[in-house]
PDB file of N, CA and C in Angstrom:
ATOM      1  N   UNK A   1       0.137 192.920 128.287  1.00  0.00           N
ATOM      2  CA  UNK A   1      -0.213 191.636 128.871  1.00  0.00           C
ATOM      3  C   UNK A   1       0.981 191.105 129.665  1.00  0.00           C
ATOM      4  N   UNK A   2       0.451 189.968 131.107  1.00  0.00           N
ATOM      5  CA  UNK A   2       1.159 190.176 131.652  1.00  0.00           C
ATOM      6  C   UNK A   2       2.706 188.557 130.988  1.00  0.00           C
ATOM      7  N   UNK A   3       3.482 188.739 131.129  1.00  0.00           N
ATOM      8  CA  UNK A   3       4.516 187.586 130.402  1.00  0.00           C
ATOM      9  C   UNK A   3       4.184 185.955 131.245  1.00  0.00           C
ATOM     10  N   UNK A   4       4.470 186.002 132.564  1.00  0.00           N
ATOM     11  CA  UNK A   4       3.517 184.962 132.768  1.00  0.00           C
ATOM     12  C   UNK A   4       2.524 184.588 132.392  1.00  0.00           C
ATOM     13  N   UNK A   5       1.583 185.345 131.668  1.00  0.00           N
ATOM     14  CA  UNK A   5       0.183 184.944 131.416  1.00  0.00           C
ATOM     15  C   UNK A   5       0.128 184.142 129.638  1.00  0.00           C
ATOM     16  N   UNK A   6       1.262 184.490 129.342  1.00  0.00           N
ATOM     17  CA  UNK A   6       1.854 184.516 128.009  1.00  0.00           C
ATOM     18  C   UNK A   6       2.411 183.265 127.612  1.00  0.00           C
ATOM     19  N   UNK A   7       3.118 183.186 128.727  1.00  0.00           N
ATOM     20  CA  UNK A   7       4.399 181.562 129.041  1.00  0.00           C
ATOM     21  C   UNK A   7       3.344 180.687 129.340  1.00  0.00           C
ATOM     22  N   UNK A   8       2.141 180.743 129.998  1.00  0.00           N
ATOM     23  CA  UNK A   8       1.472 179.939 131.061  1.00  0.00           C
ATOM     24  C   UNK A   8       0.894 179.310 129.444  1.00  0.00           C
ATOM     25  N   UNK A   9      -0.166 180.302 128.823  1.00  0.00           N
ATOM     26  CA  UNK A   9      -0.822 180.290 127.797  1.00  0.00           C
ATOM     27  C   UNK A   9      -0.004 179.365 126.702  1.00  0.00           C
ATOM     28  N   UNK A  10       1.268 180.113 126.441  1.00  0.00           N
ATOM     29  CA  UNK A  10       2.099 178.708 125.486  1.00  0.00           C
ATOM     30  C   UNK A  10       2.483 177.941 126.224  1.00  0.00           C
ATOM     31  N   UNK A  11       2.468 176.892 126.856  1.00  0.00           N
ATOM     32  CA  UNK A  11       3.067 175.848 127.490  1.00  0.00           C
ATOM     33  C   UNK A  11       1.499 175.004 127.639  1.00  0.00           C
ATOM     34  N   UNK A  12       0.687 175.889 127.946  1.00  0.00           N
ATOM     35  CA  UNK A  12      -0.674 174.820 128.097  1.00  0.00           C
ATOM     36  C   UNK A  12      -0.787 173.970 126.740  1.00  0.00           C
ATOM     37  N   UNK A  13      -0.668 175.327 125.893  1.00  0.00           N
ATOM     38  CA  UNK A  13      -1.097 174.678 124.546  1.00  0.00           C
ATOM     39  C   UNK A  13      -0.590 174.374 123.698  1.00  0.00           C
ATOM     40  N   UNK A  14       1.025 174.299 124.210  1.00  0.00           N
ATOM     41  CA  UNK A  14       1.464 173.207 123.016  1.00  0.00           C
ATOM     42  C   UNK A  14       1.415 171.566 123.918  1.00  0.00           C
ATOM     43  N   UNK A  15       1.508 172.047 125.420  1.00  0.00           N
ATOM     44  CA  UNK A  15       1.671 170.596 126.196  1.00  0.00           C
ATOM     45  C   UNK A  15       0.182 169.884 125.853  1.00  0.00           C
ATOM     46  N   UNK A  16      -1.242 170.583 125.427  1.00  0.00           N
ATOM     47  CA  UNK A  16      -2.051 169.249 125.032  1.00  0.00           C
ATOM     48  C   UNK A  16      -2.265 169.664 123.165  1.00  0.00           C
ATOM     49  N   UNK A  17      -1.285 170.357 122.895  1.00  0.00           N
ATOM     50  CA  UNK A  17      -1.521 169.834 121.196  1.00  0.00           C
ATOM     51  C   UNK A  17      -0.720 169.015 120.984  1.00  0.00           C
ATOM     52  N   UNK A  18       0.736 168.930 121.646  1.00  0.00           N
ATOM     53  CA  UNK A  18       1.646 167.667 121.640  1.00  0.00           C
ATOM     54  C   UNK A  18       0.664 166.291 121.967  1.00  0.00           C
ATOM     55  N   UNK A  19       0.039 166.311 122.578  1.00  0.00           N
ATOM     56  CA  UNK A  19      -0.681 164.807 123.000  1.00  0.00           C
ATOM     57  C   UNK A  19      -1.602 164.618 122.393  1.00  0.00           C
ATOM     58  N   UNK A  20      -2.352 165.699 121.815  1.00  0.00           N
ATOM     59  CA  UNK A  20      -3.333 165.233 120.796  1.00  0.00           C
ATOM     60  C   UNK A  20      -3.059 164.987 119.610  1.00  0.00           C
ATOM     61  N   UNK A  21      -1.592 165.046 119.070  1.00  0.00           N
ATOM     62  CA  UNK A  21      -0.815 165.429 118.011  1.00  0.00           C
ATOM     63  C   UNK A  21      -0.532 163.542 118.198  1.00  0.00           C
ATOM     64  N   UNK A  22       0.447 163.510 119.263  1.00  0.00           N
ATOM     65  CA  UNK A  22       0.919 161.591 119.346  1.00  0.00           C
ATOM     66  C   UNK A  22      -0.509 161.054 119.365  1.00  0.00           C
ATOM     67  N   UNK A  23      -1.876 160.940 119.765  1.00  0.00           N
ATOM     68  CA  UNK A  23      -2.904 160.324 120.241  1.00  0.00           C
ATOM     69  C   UNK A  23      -3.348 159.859 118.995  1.00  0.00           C
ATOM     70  N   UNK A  24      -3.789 161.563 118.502  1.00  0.00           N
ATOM     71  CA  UNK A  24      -4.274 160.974 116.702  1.00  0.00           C
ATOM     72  C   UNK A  24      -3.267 160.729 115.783  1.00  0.00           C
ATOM     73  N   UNK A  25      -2.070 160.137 115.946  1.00  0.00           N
ATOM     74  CA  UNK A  25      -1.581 159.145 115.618  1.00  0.00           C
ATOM     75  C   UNK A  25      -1.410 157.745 115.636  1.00  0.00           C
ATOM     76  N   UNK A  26      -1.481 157.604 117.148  1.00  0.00           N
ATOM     77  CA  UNK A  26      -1.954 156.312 117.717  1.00  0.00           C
ATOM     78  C   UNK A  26      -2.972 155.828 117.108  1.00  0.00           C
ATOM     79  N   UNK A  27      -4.175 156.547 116.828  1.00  0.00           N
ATOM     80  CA  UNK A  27      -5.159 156.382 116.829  1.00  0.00           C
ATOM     81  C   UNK A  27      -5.289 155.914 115.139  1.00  0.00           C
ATOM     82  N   UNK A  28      -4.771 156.593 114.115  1.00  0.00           N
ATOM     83  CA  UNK A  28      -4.551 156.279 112.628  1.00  0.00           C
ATOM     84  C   UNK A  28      -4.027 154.994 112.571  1.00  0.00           C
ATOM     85  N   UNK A  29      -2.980 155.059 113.636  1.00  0.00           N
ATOM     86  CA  UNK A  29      -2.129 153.261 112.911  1.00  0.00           C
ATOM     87  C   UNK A  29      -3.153 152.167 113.260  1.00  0.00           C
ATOM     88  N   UNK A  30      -3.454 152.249 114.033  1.00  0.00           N
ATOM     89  CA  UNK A  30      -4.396 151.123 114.300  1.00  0.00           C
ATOM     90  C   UNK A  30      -5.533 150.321 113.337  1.00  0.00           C
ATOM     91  N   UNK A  31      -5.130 148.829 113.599  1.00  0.00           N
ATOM     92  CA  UNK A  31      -5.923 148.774 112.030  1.00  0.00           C
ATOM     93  C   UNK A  31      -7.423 147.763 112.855  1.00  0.00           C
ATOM     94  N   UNK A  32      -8.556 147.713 112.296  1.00  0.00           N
ATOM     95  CA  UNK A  32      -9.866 147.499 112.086  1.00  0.00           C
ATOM     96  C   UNK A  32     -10.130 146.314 113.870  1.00  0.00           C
ATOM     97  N   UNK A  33      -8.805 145.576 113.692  1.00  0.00           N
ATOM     98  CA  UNK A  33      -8.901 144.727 114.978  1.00  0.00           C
ATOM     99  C   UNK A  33      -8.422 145.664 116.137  1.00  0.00           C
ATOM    100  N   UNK A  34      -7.395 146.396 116.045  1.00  0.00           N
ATOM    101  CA  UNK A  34      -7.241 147.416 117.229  1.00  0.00           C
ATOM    102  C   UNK A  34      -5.774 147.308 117.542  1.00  0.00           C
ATOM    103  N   UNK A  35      -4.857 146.251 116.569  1.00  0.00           N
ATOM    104  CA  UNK A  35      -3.422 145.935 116.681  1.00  0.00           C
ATOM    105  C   UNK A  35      -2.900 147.553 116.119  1.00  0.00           C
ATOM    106  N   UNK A  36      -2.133 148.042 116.558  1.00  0.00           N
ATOM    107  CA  UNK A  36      -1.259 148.707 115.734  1.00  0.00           C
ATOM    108  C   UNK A  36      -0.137 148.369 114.957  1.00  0.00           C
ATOM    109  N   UNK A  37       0.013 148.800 113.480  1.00  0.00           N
ATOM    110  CA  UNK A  37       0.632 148.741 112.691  1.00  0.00           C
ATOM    111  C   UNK A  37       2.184 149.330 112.150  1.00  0.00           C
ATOM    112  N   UNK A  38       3.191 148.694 112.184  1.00  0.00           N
ATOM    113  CA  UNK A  38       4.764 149.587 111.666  1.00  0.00           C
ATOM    114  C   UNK A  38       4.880 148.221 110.968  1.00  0.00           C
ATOM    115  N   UNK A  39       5.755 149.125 109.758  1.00  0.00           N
ATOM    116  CA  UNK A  39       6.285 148.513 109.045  1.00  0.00           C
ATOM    117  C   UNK A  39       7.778 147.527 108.930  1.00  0.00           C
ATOM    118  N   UNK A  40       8.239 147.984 110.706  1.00  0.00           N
ATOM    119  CA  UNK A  40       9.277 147.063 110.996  1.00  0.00           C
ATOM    120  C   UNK A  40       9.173 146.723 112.242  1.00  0.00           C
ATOM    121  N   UNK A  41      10.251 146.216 112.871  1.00  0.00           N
ATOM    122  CA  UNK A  41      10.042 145.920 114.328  1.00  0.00           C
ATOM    123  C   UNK A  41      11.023 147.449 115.296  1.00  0.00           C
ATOM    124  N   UNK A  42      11.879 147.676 114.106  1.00  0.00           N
ATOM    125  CA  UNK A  42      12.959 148.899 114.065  1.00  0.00           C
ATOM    126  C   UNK A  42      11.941 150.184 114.551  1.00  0.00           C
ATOM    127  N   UNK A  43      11.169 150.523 113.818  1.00  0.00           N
ATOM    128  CA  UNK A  43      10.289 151.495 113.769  1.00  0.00           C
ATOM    129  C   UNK A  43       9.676 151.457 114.383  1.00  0.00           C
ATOM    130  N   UNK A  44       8.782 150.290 115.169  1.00  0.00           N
ATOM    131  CA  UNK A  44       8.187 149.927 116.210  1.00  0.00           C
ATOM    132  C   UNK A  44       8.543 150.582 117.719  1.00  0.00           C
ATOM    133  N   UNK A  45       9.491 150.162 117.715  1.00  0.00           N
ATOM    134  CA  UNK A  45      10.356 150.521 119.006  1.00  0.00           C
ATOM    135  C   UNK A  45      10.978 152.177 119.091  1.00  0.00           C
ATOM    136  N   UNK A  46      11.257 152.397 117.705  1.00  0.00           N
ATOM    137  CA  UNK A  46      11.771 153.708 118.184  1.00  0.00           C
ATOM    138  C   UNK A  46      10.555 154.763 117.626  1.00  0.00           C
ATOM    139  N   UNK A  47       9.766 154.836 116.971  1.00  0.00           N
ATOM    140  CA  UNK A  47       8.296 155.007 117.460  1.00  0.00           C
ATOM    141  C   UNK A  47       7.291 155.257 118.422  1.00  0.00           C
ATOM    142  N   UNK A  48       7.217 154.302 119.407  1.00  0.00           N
ATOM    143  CA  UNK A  48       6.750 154.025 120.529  1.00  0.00           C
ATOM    144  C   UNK A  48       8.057 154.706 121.373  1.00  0.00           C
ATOM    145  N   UNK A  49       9.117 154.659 121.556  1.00  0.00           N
ATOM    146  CA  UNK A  49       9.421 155.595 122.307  1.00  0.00           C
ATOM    147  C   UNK A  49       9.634 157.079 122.152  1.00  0.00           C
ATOM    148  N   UNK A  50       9.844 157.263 121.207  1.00  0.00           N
ATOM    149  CA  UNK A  50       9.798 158.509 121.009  1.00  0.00           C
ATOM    150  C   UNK A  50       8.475 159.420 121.191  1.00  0.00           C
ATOM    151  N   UNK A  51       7.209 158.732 121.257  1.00  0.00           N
ATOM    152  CA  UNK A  51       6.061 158.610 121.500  1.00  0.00           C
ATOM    153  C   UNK A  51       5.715 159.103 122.843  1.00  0.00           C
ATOM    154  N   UNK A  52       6.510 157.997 123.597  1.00  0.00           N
ATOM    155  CA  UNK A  52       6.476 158.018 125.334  1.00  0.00           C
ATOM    156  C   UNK A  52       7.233 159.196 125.733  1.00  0.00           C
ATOM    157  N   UNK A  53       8.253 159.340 124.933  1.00  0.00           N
ATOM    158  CA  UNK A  53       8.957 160.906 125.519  1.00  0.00           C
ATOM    159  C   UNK A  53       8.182 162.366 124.992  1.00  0.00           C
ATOM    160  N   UNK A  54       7.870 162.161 123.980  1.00  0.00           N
ATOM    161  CA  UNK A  54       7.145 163.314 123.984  1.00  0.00           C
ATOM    162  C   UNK A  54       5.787 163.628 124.685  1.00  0.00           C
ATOM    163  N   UNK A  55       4.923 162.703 124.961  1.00  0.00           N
ATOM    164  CA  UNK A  55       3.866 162.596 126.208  1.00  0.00           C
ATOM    165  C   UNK A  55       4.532 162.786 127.394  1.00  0.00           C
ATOM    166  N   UNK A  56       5.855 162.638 127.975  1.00  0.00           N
ATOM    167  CA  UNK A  56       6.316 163.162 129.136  1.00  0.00           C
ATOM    168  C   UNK A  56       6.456 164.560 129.665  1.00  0.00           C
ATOM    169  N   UNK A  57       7.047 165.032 127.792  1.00  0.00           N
ATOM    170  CA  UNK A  57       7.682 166.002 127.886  1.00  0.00           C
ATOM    171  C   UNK A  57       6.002 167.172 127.482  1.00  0.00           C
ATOM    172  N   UNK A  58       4.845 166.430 127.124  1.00  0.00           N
ATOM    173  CA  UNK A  58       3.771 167.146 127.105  1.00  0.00           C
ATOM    174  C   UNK A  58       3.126 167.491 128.837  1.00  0.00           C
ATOM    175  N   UNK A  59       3.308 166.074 129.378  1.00  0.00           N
ATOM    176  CA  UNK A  59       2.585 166.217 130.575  1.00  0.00           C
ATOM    177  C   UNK A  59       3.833 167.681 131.678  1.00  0.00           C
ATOM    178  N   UNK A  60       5.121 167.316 131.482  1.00  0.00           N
ATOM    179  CA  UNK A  60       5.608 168.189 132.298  1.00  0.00           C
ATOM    180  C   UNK A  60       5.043 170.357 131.429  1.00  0.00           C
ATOM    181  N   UNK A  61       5.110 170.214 130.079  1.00  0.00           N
ATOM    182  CA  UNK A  61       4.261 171.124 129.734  1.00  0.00           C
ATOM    183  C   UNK A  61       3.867 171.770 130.823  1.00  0.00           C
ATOM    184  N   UNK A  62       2.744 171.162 130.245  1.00  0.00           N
ATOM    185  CA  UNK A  62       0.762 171.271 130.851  1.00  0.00           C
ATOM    186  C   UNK A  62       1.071 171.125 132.487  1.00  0.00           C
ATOM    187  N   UNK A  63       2.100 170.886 133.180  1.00  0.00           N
ATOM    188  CA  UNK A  63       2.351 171.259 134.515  1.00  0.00           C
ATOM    189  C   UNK A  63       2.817 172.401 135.013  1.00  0.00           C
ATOM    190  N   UNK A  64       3.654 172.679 133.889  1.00  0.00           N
ATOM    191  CA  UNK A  64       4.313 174.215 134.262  1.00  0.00           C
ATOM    192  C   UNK A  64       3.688 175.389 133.553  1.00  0.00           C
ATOM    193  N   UNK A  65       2.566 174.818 132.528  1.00  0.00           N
ATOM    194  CA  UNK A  65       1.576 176.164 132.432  1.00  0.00           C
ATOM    195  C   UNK A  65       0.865 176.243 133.646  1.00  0.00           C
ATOM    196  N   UNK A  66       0.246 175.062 134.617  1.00  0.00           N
ATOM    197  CA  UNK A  66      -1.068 175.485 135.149  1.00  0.00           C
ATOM    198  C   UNK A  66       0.087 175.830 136.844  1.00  0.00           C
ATOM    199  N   UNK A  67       1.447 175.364 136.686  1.00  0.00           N
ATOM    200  CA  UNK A  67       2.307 176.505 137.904  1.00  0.00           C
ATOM    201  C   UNK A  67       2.490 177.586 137.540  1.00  0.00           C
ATOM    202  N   UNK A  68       2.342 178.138 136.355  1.00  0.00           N
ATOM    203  CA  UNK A  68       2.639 179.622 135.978  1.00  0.00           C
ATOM    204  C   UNK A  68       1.258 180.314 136.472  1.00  0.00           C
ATOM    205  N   UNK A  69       0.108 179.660 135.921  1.00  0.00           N
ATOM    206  CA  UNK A  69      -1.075 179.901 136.328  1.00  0.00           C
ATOM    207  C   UNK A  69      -1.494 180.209 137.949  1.00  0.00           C
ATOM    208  N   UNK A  70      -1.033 179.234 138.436  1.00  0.00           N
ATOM    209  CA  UNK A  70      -1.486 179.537 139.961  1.00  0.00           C
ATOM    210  C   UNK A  70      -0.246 180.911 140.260  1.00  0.00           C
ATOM    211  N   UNK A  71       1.051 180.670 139.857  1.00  0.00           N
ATOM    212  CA  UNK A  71       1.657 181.922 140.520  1.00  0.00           C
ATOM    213  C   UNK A  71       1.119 183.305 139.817  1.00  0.00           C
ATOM    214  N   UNK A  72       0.906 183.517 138.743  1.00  0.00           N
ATOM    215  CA  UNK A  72       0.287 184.572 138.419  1.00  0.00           C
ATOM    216  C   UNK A  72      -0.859 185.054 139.043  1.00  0.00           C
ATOM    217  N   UNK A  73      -1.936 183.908 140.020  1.00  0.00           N
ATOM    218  CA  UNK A  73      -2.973 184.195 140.280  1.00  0.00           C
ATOM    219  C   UNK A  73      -2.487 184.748 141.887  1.00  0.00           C
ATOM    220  N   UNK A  74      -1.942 183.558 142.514  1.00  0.00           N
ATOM    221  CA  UNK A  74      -1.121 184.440 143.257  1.00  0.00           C
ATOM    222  C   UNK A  74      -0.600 185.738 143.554  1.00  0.00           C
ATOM    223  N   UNK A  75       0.516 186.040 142.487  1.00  0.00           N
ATOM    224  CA  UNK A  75       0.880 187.457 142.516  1.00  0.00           C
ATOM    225  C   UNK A  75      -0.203 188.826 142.178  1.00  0.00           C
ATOM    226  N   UNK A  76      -1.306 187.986 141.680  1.00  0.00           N
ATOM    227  CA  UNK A  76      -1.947 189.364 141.950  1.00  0.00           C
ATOM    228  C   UNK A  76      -3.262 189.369 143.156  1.00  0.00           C
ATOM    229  N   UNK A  77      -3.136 188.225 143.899  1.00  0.00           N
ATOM    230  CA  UNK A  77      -4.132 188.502 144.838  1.00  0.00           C
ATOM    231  C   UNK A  77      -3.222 189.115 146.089  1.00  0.00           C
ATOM    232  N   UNK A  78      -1.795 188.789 146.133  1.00  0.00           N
ATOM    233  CA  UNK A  78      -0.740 189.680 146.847  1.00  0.00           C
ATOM    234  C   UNK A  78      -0.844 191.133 146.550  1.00  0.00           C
ATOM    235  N   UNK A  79      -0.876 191.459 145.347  1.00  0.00           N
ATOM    236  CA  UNK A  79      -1.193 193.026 145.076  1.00  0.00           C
ATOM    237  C   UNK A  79      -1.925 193.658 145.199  1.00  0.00           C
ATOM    238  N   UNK A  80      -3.000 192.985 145.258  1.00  0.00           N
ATOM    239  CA  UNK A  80      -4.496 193.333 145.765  1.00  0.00           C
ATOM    240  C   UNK A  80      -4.609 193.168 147.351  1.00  0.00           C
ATOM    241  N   UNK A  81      -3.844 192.523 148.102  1.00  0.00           N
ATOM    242  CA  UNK A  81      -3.542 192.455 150.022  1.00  0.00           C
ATOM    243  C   UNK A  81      -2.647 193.872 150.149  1.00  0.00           C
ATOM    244  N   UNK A  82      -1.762 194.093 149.283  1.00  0.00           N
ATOM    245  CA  UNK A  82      -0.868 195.159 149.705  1.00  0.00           C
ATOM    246  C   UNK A  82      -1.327 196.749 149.101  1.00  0.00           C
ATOM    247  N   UNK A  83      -2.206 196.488 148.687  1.00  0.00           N
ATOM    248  CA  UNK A  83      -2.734 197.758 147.709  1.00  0.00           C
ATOM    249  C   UNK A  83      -3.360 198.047 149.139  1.00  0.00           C
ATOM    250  N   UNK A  84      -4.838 196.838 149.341  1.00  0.00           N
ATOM    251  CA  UNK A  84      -5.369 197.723 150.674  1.00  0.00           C
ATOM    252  C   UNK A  84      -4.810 197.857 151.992  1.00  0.00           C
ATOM    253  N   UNK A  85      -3.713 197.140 152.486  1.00  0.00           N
ATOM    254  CA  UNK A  85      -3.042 197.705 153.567  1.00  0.00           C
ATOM    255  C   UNK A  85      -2.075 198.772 153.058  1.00  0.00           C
ATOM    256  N   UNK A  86      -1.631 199.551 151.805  1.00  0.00           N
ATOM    257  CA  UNK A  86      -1.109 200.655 152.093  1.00  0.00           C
ATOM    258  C   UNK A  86      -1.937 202.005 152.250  1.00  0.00           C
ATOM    259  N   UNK A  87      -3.354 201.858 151.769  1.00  0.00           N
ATOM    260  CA  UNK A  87      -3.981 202.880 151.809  1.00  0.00           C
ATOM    261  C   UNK A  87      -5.383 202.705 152.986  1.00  0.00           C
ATOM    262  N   UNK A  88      -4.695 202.518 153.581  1.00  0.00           N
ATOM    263  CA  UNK A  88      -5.884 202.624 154.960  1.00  0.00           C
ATOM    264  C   UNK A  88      -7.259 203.931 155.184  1.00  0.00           C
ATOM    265  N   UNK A  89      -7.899 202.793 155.784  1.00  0.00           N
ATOM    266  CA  UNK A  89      -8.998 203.985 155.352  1.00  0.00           C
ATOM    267  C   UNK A  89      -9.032 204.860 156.922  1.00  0.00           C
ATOM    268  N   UNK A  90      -8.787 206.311 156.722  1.00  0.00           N
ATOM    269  CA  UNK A  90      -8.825 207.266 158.051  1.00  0.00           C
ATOM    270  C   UNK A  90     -10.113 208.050 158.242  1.00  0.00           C
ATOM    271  N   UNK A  91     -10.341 207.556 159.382  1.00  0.00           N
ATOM    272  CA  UNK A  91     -11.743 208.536 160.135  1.00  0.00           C
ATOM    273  C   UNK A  91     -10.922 209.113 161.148  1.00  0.00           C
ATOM    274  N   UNK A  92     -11.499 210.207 160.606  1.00  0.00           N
ATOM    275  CA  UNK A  92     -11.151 211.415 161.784  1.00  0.00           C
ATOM    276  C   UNK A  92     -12.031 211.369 163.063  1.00  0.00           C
ATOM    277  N   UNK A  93     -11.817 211.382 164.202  1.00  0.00           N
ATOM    278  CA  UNK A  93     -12.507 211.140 165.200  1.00  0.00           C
ATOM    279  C   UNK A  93     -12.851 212.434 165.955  1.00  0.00           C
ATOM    280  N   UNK A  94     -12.282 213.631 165.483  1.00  0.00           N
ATOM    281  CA  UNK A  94     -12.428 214.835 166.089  1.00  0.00           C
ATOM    282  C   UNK A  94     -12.522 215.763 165.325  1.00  0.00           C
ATOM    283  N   UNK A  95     -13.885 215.945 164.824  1.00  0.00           N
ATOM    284  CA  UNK A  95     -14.271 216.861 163.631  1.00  0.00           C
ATOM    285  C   UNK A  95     -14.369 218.731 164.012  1.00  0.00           C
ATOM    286  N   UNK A  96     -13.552 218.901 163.563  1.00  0.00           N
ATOM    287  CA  UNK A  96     -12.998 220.585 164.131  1.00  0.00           C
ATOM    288  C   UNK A  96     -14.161 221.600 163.197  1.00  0.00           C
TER     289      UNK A  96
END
């Protein structure tokens, strides 16, 4: 298998299990009115950011799987242009 296809494949999927990972968290603290809940104001803050950086660091992910993706798709529709211009197809025009 090809290693791009490999890199592309892990990077997709940890960049949206990371976000579904912070989301259904988000989604637990929240209590019945829709406030979310910490137990300090400390935790609050460094919580929520740490939150925001790892959704960054998910979205750049899930960007550089689906650039691995297009260059892999790329490199082989290049191989497939150079495959048929090296083997040209010959008609003989003067059948002996």
């Amino acid at each position: 298998m090809n290693p791009t296809m490999v890199l592309s494949g892990l990077a997709l999927l940890s960049g949206f299990g990371i976000r579904y990972w912070i989301n259904r968290r988000k989604f637990y603290r929240r209590s019945p009115l829709g406030a979310e809940s910490f137990s300090s104001y400390e935790k609050s803050v460094f919580i929520s950011f740490l939150e925001r950086t790892g959704k960054w660091i998910a979205y750049i992910l899930i960007i550089f799987g689906l650039l691995l993706l297009w260059s892999y798709s790329k490199q082989q529709k290049d191989i497939k242009v150079l495959i048929q211009k090296e083997v040209p197809f010959k008609h003989d025009q003067n059948p002996k």
